[in-house]
N, C-alpha and C. Protein backbone atom coordinates (compact mmCIF):
# COMPACT_ATOMS: atom_id res chain seq x y z
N UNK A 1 44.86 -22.22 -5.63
CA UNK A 1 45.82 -21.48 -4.81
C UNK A 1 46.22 -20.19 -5.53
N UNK A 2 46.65 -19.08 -4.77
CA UNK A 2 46.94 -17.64 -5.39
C UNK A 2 48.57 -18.11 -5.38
N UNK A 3 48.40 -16.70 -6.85
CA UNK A 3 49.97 -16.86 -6.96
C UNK A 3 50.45 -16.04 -5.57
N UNK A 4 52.07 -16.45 -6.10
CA UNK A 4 52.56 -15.95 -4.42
C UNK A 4 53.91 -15.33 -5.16
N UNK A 5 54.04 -14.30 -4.44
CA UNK A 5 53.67 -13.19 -3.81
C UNK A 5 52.04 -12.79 -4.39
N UNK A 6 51.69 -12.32 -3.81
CA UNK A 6 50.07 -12.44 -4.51
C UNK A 6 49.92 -10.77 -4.36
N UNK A 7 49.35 -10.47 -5.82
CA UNK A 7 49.31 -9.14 -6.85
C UNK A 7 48.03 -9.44 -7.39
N UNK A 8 47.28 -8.02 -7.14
CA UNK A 8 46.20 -7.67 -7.94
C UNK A 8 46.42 -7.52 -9.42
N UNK A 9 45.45 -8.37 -9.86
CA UNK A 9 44.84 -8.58 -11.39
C UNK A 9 44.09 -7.16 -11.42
N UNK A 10 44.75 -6.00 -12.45
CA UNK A 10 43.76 -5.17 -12.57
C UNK A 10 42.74 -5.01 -13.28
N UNK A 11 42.78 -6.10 -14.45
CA UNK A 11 41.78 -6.20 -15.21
C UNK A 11 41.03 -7.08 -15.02
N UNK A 12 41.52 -7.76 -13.94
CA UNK A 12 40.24 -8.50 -13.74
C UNK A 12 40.03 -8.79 -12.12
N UNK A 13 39.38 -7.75 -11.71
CA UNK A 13 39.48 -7.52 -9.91
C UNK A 13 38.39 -8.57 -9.18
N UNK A 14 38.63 -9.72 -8.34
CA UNK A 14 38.01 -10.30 -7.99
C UNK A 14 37.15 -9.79 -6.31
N UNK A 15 36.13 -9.02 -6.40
CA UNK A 15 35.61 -8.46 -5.21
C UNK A 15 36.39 -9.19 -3.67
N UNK A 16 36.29 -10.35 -3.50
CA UNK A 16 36.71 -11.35 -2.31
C UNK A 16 38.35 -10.77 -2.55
N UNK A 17 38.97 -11.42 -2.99
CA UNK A 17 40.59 -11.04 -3.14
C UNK A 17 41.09 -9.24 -3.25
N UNK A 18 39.88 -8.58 -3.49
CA UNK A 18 40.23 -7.17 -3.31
C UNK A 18 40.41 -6.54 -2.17
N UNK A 19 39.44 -7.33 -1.44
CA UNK A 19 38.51 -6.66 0.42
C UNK A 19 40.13 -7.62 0.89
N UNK A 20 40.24 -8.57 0.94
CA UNK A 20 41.16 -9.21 1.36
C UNK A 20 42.59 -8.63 1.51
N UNK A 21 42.77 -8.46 -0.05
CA UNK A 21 44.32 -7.55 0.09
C UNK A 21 44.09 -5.68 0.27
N UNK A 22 42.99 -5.69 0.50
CA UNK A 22 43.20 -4.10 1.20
C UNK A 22 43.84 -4.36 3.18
N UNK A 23 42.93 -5.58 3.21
CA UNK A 23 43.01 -5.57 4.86
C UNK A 23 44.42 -6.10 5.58
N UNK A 24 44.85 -7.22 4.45
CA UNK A 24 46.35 -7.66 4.47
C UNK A 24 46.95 -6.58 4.34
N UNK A 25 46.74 -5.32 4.12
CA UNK A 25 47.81 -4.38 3.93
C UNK A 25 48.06 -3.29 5.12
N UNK A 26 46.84 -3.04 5.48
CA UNK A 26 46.39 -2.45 7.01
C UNK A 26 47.78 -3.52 7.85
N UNK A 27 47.28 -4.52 7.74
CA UNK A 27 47.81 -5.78 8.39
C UNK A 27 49.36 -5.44 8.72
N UNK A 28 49.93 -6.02 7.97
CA UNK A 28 51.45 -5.56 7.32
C UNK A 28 52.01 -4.34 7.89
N UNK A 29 50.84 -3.22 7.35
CA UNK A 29 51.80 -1.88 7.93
C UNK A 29 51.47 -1.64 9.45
N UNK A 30 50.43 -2.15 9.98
CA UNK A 30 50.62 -1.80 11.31
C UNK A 30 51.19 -3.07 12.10
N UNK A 31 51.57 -4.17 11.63
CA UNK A 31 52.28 -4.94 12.65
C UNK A 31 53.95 -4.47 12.00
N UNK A 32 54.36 -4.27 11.02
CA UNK A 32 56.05 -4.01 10.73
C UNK A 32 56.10 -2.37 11.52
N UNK A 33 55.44 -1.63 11.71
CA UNK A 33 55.51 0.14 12.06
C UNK A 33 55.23 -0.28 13.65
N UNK A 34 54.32 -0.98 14.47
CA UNK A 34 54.19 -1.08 15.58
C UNK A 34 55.53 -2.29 16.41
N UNK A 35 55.68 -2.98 15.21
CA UNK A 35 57.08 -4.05 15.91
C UNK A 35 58.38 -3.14 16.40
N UNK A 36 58.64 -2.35 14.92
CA UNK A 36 59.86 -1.36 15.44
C UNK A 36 59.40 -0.53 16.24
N UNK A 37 58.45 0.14 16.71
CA UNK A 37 58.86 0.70 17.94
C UNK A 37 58.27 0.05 19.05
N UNK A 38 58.01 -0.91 19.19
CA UNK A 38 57.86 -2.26 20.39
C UNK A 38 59.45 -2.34 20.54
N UNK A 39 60.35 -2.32 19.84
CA UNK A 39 61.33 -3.08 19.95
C UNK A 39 62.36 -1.75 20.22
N UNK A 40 62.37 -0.85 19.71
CA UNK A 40 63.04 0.67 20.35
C UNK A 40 62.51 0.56 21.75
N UNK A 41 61.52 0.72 22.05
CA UNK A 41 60.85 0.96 23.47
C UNK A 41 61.56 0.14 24.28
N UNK A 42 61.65 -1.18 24.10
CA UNK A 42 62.58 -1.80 24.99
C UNK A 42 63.45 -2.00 24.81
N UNK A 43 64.42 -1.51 23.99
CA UNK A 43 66.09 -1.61 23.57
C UNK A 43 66.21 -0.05 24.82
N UNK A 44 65.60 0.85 24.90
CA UNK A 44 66.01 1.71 25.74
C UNK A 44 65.28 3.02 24.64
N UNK A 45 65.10 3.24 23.70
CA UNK A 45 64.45 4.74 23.37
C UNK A 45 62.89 4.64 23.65
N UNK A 46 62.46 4.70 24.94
CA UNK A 46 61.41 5.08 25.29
C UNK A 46 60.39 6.52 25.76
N UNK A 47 59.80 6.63 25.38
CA UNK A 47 59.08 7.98 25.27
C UNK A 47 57.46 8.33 26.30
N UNK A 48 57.75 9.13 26.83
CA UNK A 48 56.79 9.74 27.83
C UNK A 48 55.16 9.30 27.16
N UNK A 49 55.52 10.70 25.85
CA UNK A 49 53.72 10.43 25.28
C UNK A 49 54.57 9.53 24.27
N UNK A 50 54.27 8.01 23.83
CA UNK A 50 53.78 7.41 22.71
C UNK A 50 53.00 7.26 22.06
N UNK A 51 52.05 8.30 21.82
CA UNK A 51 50.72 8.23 21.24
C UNK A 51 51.32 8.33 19.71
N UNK A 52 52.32 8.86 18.92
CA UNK A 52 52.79 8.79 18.32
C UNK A 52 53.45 7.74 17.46
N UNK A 53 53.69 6.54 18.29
CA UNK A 53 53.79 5.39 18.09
C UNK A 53 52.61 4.58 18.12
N UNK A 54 52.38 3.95 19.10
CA UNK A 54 51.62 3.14 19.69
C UNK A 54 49.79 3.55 19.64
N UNK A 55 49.50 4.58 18.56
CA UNK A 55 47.89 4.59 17.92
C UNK A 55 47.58 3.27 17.71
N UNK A 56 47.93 2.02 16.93
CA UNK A 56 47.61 1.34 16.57
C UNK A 56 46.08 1.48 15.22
N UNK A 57 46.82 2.70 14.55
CA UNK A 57 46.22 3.11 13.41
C UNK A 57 46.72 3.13 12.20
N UNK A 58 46.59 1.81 11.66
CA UNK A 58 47.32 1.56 10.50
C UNK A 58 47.17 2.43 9.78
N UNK A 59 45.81 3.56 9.07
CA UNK A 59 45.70 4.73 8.28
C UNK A 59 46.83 5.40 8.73
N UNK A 60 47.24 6.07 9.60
CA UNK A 60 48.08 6.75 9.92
C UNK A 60 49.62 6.07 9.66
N UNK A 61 50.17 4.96 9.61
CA UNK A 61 51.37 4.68 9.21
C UNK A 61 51.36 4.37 7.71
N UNK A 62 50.21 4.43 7.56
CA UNK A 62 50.59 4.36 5.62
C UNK A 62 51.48 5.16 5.34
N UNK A 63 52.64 4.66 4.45
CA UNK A 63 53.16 5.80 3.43
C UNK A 63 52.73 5.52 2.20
N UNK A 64 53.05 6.70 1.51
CA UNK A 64 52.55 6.92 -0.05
C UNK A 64 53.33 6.19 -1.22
N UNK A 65 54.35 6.17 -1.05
CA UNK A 65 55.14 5.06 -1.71
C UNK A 65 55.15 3.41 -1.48
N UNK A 66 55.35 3.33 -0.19
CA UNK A 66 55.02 1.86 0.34
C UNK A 66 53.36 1.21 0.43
N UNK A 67 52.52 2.03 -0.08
CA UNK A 67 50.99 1.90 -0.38
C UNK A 67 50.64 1.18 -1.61
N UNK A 68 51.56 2.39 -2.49
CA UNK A 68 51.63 2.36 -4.42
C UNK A 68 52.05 0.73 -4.37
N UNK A 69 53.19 0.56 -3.88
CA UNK A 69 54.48 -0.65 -4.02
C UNK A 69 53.56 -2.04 -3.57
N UNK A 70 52.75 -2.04 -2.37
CA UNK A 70 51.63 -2.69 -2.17
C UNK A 70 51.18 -3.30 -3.27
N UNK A 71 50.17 -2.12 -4.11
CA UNK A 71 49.27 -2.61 -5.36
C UNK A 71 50.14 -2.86 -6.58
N UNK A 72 51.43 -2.87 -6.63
CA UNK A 72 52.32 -2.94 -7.73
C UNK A 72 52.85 -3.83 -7.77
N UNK A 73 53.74 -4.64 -6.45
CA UNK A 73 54.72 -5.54 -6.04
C UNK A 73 54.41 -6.47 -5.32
N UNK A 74 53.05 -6.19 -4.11
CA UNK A 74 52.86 -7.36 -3.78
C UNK A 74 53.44 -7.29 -2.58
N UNK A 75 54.43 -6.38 -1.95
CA UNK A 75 54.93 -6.01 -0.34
C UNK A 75 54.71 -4.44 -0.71
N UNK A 76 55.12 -3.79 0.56
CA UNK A 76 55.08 -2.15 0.80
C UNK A 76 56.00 -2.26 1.89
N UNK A 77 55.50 -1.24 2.54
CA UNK A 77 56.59 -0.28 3.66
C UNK A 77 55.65 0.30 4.74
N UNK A 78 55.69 0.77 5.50
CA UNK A 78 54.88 1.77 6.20
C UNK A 78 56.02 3.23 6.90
N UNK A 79 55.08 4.50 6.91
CA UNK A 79 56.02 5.62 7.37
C UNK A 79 57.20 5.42 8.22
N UNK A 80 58.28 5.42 8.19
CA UNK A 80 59.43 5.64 8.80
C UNK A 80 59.42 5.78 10.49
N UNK A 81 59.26 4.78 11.25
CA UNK A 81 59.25 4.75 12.54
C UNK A 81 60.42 6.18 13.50
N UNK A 82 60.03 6.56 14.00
CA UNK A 82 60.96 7.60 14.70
C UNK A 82 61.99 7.04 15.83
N UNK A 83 63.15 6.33 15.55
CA UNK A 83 64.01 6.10 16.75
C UNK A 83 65.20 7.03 17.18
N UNK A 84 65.55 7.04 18.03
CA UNK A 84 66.50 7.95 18.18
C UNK A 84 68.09 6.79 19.00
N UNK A 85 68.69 6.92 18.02
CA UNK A 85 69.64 6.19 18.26
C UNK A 85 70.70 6.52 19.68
N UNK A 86 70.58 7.32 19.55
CA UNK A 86 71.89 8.69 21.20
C UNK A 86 70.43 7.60 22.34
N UNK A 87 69.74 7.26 22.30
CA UNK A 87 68.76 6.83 23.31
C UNK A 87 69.60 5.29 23.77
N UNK A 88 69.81 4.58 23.31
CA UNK A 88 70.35 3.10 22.85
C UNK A 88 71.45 3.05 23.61
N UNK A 89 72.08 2.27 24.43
CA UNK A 89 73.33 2.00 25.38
C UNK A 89 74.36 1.49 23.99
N UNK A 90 73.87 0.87 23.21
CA UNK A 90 74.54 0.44 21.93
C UNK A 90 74.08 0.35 20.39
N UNK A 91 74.34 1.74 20.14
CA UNK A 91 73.94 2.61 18.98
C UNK A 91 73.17 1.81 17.63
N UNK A 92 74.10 1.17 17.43
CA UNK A 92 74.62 0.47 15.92
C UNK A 92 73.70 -0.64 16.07
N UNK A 93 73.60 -1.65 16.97
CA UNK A 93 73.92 -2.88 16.99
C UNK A 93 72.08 -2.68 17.35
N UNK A 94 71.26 -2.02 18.21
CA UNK A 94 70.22 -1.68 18.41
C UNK A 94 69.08 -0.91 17.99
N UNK A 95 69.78 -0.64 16.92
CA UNK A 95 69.28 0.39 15.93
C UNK A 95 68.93 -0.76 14.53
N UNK A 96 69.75 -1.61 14.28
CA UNK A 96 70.09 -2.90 13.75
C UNK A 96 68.51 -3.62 14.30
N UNK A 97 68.72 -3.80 15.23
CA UNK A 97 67.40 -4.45 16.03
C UNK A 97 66.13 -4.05 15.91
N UNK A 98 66.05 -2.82 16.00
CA UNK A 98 64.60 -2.45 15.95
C UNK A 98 64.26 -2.38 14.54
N UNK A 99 65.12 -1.80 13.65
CA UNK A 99 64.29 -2.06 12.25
C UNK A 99 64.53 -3.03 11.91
N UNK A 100 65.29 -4.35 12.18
CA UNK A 100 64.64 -5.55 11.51
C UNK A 100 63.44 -6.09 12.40
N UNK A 101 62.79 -5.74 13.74
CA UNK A 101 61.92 -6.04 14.50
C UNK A 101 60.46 -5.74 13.07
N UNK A 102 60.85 -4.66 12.42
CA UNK A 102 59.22 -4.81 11.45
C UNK A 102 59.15 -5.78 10.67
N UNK A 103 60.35 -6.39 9.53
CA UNK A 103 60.14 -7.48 8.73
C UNK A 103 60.00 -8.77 9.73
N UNK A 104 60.32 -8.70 10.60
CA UNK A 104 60.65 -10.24 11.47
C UNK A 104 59.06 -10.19 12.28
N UNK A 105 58.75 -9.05 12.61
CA UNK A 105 57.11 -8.68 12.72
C UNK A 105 56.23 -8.98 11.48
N UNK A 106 56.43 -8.92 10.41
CA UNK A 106 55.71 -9.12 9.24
C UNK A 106 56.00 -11.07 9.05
N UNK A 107 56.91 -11.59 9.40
CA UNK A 107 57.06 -13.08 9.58
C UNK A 107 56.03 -13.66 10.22
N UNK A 108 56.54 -13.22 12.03
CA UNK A 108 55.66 -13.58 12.72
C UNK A 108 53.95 -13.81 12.08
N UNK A 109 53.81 -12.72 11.52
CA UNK A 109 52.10 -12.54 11.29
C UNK A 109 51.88 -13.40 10.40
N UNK A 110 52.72 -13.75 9.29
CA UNK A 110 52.91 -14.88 7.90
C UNK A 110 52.31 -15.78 9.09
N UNK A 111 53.10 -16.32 9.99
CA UNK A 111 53.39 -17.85 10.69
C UNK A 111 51.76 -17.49 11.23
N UNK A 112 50.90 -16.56 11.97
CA UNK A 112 50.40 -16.69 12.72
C UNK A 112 48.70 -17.42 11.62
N UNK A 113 49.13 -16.00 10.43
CA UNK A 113 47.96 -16.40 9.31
C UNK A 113 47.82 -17.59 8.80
N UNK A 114 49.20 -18.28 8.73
CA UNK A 114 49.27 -19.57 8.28
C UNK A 114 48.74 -20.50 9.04
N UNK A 115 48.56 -20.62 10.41
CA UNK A 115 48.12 -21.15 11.41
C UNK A 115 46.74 -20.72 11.61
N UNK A 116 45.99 -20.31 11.08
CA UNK A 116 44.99 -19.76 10.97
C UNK A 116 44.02 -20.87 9.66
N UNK A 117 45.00 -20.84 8.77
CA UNK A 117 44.56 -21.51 7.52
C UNK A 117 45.29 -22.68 7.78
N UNK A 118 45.37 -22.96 8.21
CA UNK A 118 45.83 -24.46 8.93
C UNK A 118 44.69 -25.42 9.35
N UNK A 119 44.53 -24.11 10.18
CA UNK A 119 43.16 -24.71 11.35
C UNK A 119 41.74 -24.87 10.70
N UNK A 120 41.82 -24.01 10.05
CA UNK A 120 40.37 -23.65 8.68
C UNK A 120 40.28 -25.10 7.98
N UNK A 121 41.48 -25.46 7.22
CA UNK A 121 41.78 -26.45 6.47
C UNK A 121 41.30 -27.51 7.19
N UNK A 122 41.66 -27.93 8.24
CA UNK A 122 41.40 -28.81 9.14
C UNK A 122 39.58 -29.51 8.72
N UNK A 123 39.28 -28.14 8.76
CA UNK A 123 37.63 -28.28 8.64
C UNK A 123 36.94 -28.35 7.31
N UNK A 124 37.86 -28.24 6.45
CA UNK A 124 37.33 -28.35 4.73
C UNK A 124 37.00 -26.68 4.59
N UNK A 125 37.52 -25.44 5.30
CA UNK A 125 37.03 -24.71 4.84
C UNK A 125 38.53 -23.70 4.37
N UNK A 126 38.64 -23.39 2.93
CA UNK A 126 39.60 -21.99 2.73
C UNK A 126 39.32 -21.08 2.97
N UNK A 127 39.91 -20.55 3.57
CA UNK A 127 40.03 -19.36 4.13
C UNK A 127 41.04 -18.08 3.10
N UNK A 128 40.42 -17.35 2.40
CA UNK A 128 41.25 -16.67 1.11
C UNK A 128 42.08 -15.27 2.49
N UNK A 129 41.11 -14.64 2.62
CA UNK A 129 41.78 -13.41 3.51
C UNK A 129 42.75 -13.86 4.11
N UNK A 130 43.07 -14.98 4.71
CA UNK A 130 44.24 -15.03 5.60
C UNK A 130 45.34 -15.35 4.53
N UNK A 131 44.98 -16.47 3.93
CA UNK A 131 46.30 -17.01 2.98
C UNK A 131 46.56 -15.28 2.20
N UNK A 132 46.09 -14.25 1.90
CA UNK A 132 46.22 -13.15 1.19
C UNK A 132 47.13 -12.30 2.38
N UNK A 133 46.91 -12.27 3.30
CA UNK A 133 47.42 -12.06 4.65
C UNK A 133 48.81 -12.36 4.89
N UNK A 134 48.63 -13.62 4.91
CA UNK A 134 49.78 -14.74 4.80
C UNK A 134 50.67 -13.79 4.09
N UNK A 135 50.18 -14.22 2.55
CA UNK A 135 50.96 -13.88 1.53
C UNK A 135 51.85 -12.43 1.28
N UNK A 136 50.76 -10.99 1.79
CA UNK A 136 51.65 -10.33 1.64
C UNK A 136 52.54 -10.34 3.03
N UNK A 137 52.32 -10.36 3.94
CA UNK A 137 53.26 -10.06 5.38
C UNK A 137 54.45 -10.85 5.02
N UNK A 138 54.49 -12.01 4.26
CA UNK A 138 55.81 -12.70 3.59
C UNK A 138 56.67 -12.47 2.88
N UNK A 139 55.64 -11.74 1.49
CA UNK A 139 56.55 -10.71 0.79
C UNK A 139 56.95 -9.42 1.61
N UNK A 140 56.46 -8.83 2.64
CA UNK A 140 57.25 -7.58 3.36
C UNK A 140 58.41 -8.03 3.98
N UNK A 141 58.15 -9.54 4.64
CA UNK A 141 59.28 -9.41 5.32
C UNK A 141 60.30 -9.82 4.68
N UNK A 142 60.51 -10.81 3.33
CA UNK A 142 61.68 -10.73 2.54
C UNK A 142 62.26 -9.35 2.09
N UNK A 143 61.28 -8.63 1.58
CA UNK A 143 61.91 -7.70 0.47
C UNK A 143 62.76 -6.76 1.20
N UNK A 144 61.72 -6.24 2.72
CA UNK A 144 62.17 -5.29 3.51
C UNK A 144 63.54 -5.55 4.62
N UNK A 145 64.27 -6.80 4.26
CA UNK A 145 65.22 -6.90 5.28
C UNK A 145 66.16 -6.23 5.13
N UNK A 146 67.05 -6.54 3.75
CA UNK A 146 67.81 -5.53 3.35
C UNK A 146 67.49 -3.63 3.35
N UNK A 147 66.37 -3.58 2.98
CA UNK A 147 66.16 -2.13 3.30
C UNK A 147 66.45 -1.62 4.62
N UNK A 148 65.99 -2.32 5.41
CA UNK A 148 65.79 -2.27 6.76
C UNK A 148 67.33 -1.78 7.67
N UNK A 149 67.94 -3.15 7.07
CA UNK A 149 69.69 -3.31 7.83
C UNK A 149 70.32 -1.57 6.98
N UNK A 150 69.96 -1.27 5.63
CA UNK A 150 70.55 0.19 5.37
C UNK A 150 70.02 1.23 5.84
N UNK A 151 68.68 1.07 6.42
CA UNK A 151 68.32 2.51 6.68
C UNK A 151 69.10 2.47 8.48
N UNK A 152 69.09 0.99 8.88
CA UNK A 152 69.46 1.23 10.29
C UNK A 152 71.12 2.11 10.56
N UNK A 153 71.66 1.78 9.08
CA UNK A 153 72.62 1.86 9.15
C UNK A 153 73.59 3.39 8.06
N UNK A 154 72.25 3.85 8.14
CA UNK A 154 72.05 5.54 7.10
C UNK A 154 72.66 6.59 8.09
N UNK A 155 72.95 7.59 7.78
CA UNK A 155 73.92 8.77 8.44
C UNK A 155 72.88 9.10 9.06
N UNK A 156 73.35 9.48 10.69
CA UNK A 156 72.38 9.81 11.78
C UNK A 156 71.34 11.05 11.87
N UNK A 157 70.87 11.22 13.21
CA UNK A 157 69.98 12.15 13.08
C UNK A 157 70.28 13.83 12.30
N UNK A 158 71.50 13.96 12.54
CA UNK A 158 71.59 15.80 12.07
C UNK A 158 71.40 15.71 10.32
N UNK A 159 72.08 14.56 9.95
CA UNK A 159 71.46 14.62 8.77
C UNK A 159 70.07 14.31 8.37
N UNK A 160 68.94 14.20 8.50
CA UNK A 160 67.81 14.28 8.28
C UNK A 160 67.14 14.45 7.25
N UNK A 161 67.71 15.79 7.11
CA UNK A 161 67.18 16.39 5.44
C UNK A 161 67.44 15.18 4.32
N UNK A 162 68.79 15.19 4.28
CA UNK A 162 69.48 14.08 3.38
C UNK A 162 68.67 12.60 3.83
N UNK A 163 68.72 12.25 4.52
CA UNK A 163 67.92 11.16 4.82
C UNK A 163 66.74 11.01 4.54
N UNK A 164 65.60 11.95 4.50
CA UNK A 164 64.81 12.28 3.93
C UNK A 164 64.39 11.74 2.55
N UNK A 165 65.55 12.46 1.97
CA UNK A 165 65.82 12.75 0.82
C UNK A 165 65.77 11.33 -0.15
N UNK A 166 66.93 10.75 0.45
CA UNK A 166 67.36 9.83 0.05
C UNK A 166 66.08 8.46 0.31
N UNK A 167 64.93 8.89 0.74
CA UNK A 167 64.17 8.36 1.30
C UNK A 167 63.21 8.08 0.29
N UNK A 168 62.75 9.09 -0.05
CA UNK A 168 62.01 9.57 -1.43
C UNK A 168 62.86 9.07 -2.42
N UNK A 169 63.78 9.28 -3.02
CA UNK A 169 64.47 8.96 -4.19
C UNK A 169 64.86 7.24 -3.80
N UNK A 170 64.79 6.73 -2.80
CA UNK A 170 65.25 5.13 -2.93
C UNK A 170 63.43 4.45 -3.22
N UNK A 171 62.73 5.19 -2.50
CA UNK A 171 61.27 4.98 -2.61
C UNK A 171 60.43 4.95 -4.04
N UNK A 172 60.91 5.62 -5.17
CA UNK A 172 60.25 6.15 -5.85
C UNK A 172 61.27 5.14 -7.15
N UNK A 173 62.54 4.70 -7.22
CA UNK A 173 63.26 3.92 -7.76
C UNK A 173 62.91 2.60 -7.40
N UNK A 174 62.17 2.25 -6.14
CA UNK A 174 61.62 1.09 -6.08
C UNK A 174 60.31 0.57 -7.11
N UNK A 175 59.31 1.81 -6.45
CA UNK A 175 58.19 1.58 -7.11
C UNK A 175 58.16 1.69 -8.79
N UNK A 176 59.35 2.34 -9.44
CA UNK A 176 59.23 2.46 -10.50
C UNK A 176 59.91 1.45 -11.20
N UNK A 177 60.86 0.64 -10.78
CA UNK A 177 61.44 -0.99 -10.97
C UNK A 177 60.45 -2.11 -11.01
N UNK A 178 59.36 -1.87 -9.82
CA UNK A 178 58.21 -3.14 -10.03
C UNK A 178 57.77 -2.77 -11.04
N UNK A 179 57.09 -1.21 -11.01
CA UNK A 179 56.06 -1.00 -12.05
C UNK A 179 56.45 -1.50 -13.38
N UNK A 180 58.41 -1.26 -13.69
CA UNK A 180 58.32 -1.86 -15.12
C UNK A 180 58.50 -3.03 -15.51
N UNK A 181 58.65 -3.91 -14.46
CA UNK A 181 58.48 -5.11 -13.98
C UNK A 181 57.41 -5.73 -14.43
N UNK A 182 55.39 -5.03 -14.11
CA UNK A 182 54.61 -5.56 -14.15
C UNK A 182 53.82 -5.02 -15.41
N UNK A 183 55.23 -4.39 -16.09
CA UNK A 183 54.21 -3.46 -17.49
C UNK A 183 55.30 -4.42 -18.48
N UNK A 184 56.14 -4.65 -18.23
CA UNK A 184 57.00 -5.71 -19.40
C UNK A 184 57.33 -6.81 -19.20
N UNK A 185 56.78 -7.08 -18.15
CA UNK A 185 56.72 -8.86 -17.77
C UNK A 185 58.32 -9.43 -17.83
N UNK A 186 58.86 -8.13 -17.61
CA UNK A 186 60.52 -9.08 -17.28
C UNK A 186 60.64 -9.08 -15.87
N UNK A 187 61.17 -9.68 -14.79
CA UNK A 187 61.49 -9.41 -13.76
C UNK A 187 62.96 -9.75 -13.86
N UNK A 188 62.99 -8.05 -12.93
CA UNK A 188 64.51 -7.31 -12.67
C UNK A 188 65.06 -7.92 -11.54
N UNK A 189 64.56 -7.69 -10.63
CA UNK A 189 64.70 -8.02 -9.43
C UNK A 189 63.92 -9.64 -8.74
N UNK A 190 62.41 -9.54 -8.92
CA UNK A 190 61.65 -10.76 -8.18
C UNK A 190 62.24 -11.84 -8.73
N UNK A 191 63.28 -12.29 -9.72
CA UNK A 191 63.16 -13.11 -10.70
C UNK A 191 64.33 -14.13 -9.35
N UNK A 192 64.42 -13.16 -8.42
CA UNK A 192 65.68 -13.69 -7.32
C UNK A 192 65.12 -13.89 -6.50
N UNK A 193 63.98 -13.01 -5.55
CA UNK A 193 63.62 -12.97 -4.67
C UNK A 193 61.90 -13.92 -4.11
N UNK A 194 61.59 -13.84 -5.05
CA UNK A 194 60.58 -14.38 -5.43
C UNK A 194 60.34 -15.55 -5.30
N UNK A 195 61.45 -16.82 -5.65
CA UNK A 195 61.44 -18.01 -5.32
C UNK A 195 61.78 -18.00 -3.86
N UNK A 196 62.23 -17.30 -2.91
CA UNK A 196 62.39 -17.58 -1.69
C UNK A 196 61.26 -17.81 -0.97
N UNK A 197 60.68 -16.62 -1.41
CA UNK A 197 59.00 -15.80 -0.85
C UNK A 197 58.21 -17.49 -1.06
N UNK A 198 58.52 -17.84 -2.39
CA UNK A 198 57.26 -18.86 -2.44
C UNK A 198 58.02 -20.59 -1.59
N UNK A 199 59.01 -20.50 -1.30
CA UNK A 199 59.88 -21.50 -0.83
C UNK A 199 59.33 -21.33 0.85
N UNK A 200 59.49 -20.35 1.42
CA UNK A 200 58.98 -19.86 2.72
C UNK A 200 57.55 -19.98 2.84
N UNK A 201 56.66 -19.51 1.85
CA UNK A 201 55.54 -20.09 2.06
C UNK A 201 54.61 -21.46 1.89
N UNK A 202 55.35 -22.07 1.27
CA UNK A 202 54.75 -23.92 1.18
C UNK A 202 55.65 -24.18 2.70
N UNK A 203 56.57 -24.00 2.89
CA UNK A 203 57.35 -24.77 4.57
C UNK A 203 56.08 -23.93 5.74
N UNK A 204 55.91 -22.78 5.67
CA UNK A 204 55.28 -22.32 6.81
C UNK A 204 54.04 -23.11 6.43
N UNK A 205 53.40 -23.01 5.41
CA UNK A 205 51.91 -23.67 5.16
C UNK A 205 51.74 -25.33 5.62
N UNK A 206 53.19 -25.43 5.54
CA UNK A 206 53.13 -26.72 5.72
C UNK A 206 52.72 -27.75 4.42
């Protein structure tokens, strides 16, 4: 069994578990980036052209930080969904909704992969890509909840810039917390979060 949250060995890259967690990551960012705006769209901020949304091109919702955080941590992020809150009959509370719709989207997909390797099992056969699947969409959707409930809840559209801002600098304090995380073998943070991740995944696995 892979460890869980499951992190690339760089020194020792196993071809199967590489192809695997590239595709789990595609995975991840286009079901958490396509959930939130599934879930804007029908809270009420709906949009004429959604081609902007709704590509269903995970290359395109990569971000550059939540990519890095991927090969570092074991969850990521994907680009910043565009909602517009003034759209929403109830600002706060729906805005709330749609960005936890990506981690609770990154669940769903845990439950669906797990059911996948369920069924595999059934037959004597493991199935690594999915349990890798599994594994990260589990770690996104723990890590990213809390992120999620603050950005829903970040100073509105005119500020932007600042939001931005603050976007990059919360982004770049992340990735640089795992990284010293996985260069000094202390954990800062996973040393909390981490047992949940693997607590959630033996109950869903069953």
């Amino acid at each position: 069994m892979i460890s869980i949250p499951f992190k690339l060995d760089f020194l020792n890259l196993a071809p199967d578990y590489t192809v695997s967690f590239f595709a789990a990551i595609l995975v991840a960012v286009i079901v958490n980036a396509e959930g939130q705006a599934f879930a804007a769209t029908m809270l009420g901020d709906a949009r004429q052209d959604s081609k902007d949304r709704f590509h269903f091109n995970a290359f395109l919702h990569l971000d550059v930080w939540g990519t890095i955080c991927f090969f570092i941590a074991g969850f990521g992020w994907s680009k910043a969904v565009d909602i517009r809150a003034d759209k929403f009959s109830h600002p706060v509370l729906f805005m709330i909704l749609s960005r936890l719709a990506g981690p609770l989207s990154n669940l769903l997909m845990a439950s669906i992969a797990s059911s996948i390797v369920w069924l595999m099992g059934r037959f004597g056969v493991e199935d690594r890509v999915f349990i890798v699947v599994m594994s990260v969409n589990l770690a996104s959707a723990v890590y990213l909840i809390l992120p999620s409930l603050i950005s829903a809840l970040f100073p509105k559209s005119e500020d932007q810039q600042r939001k931005l801002l603050f976007h990059h600098i919360g982004s770049m304090l992340v990735v640089a917390v795992f990284l010293a995380e996985r260069i000094s073998g202390i954990k800062f943070i996973s040393q909390f979060i981490d047992p949940v991740i693997e607590t959630l995944f033996r109950l869903i696995l069953g």
